[in-house]
Protein backbone atom coordinates (compact mmCIF):
# COMPACT_ATOMS: atom_id res chain seq x y z
CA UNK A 1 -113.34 118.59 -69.03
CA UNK A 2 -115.87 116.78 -71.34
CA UNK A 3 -118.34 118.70 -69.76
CA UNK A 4 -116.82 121.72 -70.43
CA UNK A 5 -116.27 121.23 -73.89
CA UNK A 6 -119.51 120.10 -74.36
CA UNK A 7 -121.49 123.28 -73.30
CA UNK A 8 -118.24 125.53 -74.90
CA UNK A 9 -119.21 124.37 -78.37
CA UNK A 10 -121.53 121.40 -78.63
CA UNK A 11 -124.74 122.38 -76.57
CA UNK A 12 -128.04 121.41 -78.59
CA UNK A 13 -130.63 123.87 -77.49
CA UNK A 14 -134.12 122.13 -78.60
CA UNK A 15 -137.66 122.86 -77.75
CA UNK A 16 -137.16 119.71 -74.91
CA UNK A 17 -134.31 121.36 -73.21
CA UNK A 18 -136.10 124.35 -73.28
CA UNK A 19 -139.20 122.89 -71.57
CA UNK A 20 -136.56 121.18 -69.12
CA UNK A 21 -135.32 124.09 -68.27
CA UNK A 22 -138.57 125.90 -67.48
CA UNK A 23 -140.15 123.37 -65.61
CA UNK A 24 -137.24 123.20 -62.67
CA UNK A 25 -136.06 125.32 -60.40
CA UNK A 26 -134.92 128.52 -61.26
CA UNK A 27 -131.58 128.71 -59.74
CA UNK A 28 -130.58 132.39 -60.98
CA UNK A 29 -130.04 135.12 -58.20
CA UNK A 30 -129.83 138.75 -58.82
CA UNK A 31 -128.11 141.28 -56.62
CA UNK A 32 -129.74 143.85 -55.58
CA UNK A 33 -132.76 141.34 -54.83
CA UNK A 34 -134.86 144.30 -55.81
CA UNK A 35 -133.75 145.38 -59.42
CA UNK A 36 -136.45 148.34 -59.23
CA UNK A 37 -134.67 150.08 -56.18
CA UNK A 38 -133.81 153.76 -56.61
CA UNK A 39 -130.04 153.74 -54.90
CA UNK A 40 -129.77 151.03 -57.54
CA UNK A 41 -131.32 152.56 -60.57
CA UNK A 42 -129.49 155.94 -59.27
CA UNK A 43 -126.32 153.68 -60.05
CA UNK A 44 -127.23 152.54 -63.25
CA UNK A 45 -127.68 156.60 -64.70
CA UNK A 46 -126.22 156.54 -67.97
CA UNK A 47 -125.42 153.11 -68.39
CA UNK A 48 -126.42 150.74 -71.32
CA UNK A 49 -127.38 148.44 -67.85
CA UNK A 50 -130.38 150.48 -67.51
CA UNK A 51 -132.06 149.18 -70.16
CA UNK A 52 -131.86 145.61 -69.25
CA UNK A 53 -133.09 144.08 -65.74
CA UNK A 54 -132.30 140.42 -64.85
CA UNK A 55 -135.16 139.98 -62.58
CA UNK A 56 -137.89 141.04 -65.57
CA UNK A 57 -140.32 138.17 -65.81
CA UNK A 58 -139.12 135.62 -68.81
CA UNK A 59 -140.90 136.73 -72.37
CA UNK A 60 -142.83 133.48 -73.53
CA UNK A 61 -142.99 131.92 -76.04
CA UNK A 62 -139.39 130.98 -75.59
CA UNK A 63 -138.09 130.34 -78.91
CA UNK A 64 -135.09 127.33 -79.44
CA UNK A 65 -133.71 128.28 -82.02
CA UNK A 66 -133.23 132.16 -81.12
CA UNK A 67 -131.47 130.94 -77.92
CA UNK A 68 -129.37 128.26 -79.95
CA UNK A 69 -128.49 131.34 -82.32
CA UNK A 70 -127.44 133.53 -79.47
CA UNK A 71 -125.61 130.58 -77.90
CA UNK A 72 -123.85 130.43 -81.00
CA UNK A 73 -123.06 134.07 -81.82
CA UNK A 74 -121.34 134.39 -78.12
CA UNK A 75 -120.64 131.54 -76.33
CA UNK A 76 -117.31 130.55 -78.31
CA UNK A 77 -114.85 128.57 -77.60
CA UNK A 78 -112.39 131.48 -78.49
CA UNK A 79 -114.00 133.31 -75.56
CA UNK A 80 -113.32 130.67 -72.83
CA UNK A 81 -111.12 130.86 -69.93
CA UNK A 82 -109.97 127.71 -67.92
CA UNK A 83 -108.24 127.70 -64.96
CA UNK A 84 -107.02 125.25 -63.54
CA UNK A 85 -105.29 125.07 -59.76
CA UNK A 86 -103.97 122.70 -57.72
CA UNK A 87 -100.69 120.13 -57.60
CA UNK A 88 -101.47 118.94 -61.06
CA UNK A 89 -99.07 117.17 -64.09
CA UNK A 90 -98.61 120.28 -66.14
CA UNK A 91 -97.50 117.84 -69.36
CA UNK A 92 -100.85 115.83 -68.91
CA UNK A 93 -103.22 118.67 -67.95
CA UNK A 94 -101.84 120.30 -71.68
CA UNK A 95 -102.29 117.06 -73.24
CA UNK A 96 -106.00 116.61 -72.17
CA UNK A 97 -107.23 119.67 -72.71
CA UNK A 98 -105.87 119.89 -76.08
CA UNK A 99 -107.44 116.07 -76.91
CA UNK A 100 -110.67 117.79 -75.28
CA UNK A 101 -110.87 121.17 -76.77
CA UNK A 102 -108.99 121.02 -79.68
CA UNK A 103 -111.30 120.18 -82.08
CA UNK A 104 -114.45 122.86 -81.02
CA UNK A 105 -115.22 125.14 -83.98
CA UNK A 106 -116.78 128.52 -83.90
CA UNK A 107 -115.33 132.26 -83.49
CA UNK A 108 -116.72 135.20 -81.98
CA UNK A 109 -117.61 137.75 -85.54
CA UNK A 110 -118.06 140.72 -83.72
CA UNK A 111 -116.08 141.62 -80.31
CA UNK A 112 -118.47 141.17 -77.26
CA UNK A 113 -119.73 144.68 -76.15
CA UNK A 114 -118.36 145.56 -72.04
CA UNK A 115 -121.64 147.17 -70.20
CA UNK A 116 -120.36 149.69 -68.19
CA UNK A 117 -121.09 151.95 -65.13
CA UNK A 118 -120.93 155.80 -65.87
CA UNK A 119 -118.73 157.65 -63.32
CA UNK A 120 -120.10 158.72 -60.02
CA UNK A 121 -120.64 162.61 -59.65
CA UNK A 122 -118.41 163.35 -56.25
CA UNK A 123 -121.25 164.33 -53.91
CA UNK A 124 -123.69 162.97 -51.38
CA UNK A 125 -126.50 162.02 -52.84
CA UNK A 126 -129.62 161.52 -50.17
CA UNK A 127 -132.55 158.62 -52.10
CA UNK A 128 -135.50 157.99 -50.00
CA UNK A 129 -137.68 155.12 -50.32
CA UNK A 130 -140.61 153.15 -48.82
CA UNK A 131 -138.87 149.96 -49.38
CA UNK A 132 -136.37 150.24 -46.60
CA UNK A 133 -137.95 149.23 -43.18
CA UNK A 134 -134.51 150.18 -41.12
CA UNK A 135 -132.11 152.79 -42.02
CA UNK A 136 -128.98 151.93 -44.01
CA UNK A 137 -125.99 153.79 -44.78
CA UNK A 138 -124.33 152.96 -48.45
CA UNK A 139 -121.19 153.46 -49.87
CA UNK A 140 -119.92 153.65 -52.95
CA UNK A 141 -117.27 154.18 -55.33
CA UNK A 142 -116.03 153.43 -58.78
């Protein structure tokens, strides 16, 4: 839980962790492993998704204190979720988590904006590519 409530409202984002953080392993995944594929950018049509791809090369110079703003602006305690499972001591699980969390500050300002898929149009649609080496049937639906 201290964990937890340390990266919920306590992270320090400095030019060190930054430099940490470039110099390991990047550990991110996207799916589709190609971004740039057309059944994939078909999908995207119309969506504020378009304009953002998670596989884009990092911009440098990476700048500290415009990640430790963002970090600030969204990731809010008041925007958490923690769930917890398992045969646990309701009464003490309440009790720690309230010693643990209570005392984070910060609150979202503005609400946090849902990126969403446009409808599918209900037809075939037929995308051809060179990327493919074997032929693959997808479906889809919303």
């Amino acid at each position: 839980l201290s964990y937890l409530a340390n990266i919920s409202g306590n992270l320090s984002i400095t030019s060190e962790t930054v430099n940490h953080a470039l110099s390991s392993e990047d550990m991110v995944a996207t799916w589709p492993s190609d971004t740039k594929e057309g059944w994939w950018r078909y999908r995207l049509k119309g969506s504020t998704l378009l304009g953002h791809d998670p596989a884009d090369p990092l911009k440098t110079p990476v700048d500290a204190a415009k990640i430790q703003s963002f970090y600030q602006k969204w990731y809010t305690p008041d925007a958490m979720t923690l769930i917890i499972v398992g045969n646990v001591d309701a009464r003490s699980v309440a009790e720690q988590i309230n010693k643990t969390f209570g005392e984070l500050k910060g609150k979202r300002e503005t609400p946090a904006p849902v990126p969403t898929l446009s409808p599918l149009r209900a037809e075939a649609v037929s995308i051809m590519t060179d990327a493919v080496r074997q032929d693959r049937l997808s479906i889809m639906w919303d």
